[in-house]
PDB file of N, CA and C in Angstrom:
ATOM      1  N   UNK A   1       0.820  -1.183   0.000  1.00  0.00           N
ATOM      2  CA  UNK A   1       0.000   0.000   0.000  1.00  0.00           C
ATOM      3  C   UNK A   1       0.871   1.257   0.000  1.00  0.00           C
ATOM      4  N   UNK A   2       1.925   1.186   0.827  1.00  0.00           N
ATOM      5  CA  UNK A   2       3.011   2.190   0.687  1.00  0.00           C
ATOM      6  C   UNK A   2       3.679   2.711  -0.688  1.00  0.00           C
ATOM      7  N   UNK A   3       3.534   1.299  -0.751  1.00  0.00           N
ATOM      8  CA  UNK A   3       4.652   1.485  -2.342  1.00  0.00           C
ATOM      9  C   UNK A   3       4.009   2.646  -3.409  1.00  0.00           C
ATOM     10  N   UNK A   4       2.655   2.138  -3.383  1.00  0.00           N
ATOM     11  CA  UNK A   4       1.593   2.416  -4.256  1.00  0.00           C
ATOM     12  C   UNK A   4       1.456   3.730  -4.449  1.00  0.00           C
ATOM     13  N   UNK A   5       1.732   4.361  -2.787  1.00  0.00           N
ATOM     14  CA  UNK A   5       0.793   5.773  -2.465  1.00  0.00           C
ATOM     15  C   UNK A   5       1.923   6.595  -3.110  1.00  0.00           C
ATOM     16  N   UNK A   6       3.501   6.214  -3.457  1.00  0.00           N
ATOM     17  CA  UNK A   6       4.431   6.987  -3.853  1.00  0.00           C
ATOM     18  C   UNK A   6       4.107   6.779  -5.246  1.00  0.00           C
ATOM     19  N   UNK A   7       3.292   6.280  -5.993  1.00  0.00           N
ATOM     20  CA  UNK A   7       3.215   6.397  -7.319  1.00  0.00           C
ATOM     21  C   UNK A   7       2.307   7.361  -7.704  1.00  0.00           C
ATOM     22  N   UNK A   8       2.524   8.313  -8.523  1.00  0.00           N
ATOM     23  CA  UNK A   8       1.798   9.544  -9.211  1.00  0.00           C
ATOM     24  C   UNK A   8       0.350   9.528  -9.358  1.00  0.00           C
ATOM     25  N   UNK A   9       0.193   8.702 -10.298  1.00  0.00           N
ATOM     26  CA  UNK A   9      -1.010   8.030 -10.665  1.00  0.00           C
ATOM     27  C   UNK A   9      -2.140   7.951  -9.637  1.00  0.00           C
ATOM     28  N   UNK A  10      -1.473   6.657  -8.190  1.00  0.00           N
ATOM     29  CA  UNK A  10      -2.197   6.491  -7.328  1.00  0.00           C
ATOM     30  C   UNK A  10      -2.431   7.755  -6.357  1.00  0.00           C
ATOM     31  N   UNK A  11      -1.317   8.631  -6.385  1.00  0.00           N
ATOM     32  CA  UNK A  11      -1.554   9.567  -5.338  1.00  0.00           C
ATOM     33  C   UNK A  11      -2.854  10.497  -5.582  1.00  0.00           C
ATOM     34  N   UNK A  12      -2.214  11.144  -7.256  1.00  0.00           N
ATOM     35  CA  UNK A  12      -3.405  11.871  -7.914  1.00  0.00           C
ATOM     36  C   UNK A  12      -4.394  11.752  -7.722  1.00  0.00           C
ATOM     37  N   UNK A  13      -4.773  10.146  -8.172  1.00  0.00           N
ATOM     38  CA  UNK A  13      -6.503  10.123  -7.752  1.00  0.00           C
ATOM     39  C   UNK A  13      -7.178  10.085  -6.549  1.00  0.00           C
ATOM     40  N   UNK A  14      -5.908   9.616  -5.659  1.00  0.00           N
ATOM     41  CA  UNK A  14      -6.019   9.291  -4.038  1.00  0.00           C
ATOM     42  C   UNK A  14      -7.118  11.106  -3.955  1.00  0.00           C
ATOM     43  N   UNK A  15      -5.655  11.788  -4.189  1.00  0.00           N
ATOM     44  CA  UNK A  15      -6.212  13.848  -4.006  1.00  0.00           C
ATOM     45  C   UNK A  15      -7.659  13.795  -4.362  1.00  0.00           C
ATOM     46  N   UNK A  16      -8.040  13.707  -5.559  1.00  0.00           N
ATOM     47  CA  UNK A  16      -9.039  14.252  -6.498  1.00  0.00           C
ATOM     48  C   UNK A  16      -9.985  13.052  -5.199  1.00  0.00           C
ATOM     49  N   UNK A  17      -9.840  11.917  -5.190  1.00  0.00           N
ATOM     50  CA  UNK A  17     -11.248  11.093  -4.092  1.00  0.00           C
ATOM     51  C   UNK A  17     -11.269  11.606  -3.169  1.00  0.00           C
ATOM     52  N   UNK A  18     -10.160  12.242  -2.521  1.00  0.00           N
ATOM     53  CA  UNK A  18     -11.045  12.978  -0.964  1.00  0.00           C
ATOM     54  C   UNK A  18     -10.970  14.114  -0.924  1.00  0.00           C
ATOM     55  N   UNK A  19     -11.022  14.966  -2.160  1.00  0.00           N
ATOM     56  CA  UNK A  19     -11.760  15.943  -2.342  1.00  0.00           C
ATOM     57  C   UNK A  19     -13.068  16.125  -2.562  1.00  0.00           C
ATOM     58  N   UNK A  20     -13.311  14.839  -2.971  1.00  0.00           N
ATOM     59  CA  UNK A  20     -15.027  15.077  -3.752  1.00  0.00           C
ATOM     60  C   UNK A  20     -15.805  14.655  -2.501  1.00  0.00           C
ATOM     61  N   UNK A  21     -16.712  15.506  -2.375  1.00  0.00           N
ATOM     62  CA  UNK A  21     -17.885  15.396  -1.003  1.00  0.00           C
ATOM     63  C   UNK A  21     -18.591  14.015  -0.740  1.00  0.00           C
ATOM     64  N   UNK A  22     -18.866  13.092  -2.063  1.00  0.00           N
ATOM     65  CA  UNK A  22     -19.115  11.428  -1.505  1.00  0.00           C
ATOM     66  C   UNK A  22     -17.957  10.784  -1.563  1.00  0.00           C
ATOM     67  N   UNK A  23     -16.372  11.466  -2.064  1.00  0.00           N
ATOM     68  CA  UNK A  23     -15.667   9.968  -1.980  1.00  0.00           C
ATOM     69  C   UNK A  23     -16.062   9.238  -3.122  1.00  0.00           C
ATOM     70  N   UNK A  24     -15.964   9.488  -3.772  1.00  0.00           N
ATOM     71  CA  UNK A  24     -15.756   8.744  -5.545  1.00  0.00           C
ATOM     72  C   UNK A  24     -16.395   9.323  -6.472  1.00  0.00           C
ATOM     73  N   UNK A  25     -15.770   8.735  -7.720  1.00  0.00           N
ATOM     74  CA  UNK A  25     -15.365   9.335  -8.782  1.00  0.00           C
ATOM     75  C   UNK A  25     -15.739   8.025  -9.600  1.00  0.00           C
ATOM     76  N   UNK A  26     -16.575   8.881 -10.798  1.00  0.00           N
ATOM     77  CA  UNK A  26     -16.428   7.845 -11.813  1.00  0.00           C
ATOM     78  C   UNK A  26     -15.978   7.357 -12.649  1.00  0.00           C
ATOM     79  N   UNK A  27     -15.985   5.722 -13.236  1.00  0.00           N
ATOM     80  CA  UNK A  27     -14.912   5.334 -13.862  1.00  0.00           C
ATOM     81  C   UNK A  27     -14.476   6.188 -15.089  1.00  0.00           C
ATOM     82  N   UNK A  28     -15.475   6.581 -15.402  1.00  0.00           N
ATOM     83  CA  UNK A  28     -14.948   7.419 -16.953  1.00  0.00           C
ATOM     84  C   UNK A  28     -13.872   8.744 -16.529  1.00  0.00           C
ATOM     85  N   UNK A  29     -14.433   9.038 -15.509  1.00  0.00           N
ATOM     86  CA  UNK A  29     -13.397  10.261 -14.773  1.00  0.00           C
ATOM     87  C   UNK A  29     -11.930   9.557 -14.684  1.00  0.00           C
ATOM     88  N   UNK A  30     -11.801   8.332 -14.155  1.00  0.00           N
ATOM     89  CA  UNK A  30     -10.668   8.035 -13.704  1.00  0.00           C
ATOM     90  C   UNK A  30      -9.726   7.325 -15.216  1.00  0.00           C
ATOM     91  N   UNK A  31     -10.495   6.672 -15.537  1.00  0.00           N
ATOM     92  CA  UNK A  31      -9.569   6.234 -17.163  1.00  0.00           C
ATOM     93  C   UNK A  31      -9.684   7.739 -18.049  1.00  0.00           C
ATOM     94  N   UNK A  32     -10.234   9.315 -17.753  1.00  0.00           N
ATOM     95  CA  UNK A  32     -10.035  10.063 -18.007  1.00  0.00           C
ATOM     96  C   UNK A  32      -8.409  10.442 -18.035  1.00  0.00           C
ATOM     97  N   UNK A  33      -8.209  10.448 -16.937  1.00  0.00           N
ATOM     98  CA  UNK A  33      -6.703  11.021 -16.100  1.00  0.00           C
ATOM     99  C   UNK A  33      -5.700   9.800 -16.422  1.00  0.00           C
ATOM    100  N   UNK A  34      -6.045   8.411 -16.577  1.00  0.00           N
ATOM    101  CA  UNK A  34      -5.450   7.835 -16.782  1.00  0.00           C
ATOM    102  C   UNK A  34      -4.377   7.657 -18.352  1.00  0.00           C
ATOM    103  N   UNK A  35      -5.503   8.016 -19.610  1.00  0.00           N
ATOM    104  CA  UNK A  35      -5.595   8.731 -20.614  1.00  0.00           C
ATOM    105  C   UNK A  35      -4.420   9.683 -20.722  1.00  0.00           C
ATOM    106  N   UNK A  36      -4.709  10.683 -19.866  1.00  0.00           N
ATOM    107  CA  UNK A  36      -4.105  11.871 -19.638  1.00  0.00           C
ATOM    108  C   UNK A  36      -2.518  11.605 -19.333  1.00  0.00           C
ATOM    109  N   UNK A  37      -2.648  10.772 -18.500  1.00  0.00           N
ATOM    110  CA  UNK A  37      -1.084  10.255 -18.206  1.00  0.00           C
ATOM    111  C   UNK A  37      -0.319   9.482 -19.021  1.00  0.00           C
ATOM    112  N   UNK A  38      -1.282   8.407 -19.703  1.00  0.00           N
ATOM    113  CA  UNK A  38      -0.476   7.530 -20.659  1.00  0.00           C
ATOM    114  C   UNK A  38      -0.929   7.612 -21.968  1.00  0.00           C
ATOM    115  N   UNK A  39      -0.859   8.233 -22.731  1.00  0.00           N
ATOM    116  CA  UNK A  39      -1.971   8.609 -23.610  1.00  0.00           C
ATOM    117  C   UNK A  39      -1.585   7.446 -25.135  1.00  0.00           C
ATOM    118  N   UNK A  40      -0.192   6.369 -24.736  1.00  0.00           N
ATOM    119  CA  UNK A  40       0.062   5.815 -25.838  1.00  0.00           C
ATOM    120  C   UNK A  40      -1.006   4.300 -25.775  1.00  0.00           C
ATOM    121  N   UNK A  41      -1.261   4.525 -24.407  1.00  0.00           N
ATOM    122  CA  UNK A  41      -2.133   3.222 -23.725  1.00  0.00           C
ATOM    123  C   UNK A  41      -3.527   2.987 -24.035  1.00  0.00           C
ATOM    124  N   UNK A  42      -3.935   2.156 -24.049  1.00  0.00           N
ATOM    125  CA  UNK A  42      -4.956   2.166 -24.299  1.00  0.00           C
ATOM    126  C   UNK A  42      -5.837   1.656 -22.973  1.00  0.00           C
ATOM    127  N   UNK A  43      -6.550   2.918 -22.949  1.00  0.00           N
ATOM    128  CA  UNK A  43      -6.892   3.346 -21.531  1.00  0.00           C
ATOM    129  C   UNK A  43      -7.949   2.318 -20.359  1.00  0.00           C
ATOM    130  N   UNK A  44      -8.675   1.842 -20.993  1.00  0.00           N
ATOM    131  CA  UNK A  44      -9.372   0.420 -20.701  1.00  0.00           C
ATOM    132  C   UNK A  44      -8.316  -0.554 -20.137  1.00  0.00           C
ATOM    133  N   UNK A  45      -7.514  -0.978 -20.737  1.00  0.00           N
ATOM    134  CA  UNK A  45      -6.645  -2.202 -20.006  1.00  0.00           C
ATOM    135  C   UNK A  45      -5.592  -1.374 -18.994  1.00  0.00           C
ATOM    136  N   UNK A  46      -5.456   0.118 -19.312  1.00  0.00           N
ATOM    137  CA  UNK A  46      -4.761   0.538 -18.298  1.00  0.00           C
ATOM    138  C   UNK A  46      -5.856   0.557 -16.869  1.00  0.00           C
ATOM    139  N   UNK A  47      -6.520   0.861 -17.238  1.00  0.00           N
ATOM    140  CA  UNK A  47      -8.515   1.506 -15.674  1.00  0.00           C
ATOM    141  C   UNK A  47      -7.990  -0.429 -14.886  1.00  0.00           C
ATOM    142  N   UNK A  48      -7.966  -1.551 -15.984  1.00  0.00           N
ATOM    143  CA  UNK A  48      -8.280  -2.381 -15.236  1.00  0.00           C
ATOM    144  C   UNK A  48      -7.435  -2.891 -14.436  1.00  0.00           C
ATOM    145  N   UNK A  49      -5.996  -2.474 -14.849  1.00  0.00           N
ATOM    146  CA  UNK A  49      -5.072  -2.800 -14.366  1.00  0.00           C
ATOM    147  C   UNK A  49      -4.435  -2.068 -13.228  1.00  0.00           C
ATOM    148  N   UNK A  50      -4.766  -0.498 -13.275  1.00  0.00           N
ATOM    149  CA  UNK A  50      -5.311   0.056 -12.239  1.00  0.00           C
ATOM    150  C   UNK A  50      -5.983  -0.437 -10.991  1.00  0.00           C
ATOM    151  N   UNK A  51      -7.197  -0.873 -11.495  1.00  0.00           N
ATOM    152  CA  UNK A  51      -8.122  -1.661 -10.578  1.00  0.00           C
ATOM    153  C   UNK A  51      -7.800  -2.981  -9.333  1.00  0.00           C
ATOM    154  N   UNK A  52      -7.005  -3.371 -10.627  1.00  0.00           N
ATOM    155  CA  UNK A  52      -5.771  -4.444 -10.050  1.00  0.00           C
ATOM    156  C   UNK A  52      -5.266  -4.648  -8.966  1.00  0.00           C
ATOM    157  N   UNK A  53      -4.598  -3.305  -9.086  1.00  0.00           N
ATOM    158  CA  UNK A  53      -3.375  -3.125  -8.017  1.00  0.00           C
ATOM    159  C   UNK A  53      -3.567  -2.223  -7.074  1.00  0.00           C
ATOM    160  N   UNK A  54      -4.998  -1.337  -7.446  1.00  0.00           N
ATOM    161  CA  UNK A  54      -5.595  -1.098  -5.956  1.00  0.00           C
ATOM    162  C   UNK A  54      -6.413  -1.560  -5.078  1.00  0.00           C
ATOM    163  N   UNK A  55      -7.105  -2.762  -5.777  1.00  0.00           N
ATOM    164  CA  UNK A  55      -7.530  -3.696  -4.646  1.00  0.00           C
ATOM    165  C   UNK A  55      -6.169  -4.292  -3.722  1.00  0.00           C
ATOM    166  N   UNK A  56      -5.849  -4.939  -5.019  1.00  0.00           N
ATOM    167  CA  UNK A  56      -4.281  -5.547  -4.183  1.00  0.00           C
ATOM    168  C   UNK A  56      -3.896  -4.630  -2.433  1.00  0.00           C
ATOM    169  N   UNK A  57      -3.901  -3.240  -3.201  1.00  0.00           N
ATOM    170  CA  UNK A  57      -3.285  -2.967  -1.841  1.00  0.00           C
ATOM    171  C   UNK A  57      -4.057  -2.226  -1.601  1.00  0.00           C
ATOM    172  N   UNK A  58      -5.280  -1.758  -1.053  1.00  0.00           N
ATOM    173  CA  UNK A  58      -6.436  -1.813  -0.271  1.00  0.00           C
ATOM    174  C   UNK A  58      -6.902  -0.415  -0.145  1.00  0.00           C
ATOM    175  N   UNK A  59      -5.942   0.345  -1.450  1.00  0.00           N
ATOM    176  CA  UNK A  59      -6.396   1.835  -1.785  1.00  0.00           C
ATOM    177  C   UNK A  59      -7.423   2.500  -2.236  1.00  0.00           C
ATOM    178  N   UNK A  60      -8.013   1.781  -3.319  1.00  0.00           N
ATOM    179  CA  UNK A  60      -9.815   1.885  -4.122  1.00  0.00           C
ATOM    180  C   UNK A  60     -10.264   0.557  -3.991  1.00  0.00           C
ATOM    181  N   UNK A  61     -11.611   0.841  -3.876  1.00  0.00           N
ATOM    182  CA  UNK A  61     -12.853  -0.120  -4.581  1.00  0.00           C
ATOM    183  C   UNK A  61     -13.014  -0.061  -5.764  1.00  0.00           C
ATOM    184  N   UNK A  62     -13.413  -0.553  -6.150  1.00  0.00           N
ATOM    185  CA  UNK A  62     -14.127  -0.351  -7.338  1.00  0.00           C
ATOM    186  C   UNK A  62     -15.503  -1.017  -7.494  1.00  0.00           C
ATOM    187  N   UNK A  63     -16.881  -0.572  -8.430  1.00  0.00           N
ATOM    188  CA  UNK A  63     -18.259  -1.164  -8.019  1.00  0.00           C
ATOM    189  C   UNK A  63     -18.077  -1.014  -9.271  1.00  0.00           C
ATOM    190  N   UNK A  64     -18.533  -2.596  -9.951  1.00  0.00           N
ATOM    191  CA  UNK A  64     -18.232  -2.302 -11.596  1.00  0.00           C
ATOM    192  C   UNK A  64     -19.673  -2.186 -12.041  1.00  0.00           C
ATOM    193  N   UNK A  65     -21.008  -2.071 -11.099  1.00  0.00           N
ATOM    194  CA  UNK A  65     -22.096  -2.112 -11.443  1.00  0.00           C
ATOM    195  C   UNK A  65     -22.096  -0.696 -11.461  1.00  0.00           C
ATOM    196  N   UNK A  66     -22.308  -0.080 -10.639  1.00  0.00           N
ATOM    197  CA  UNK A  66     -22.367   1.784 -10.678  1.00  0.00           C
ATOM    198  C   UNK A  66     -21.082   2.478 -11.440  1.00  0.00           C
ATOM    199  N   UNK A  67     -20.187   1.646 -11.369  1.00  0.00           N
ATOM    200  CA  UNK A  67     -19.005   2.392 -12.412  1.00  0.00           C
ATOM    201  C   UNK A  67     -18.192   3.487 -11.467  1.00  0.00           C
ATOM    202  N   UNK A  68     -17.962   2.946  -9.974  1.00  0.00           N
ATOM    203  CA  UNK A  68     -17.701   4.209  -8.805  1.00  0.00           C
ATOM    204  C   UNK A  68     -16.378   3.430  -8.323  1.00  0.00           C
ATOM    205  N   UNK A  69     -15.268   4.608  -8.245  1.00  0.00           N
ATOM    206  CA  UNK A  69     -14.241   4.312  -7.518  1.00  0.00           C
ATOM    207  C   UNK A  69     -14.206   4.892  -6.141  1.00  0.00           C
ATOM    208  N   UNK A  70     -13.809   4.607  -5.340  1.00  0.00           N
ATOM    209  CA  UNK A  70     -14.451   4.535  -3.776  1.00  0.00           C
ATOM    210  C   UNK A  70     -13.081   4.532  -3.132  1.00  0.00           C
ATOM    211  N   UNK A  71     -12.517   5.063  -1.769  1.00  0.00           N
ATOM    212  CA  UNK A  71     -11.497   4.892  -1.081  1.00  0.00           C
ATOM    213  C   UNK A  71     -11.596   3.420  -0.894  1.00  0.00           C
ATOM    214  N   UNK A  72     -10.522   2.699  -0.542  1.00  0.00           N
ATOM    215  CA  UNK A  72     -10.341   1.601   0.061  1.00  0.00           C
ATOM    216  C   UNK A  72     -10.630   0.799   1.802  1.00  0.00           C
TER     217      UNK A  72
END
């Protein structure tokens, strides 16, 4: 989880989720920025892989029914 929080990516969105008054952000928002960062990627397998490695380490949820990324 440490490792994670020093990565750009994770921190960024970490900011932007507890800024927002419910605590998440939607997926299109977040493969937005993701986009934004890797723009040679193709942004879908980047969101999921994302998804990945913040369950892994216990930073976001993700609700693939509402499409909401959520603190961990």
């Amino acid at each position: 989880r440490a490792q994670l929080r020093r990565l750009g990516l994770f921190r960024e969105i970490e900011a932007v989720l507890r800024r927002q008054p419910r605590q998440e952000l939607e997926r299109e928002f977040v493969r937005g920025l993701l986009a934004l960062a890797l723009p040679q990627e193709d942004d879908a397998r980047v969101f999921d892989t994302f998804v990945q490695w913040a369950r892994a380490g216990d930073l976001f949820e993700y609700e693939e029914a509402t499409g909401k990324v959520r603190p961990g």
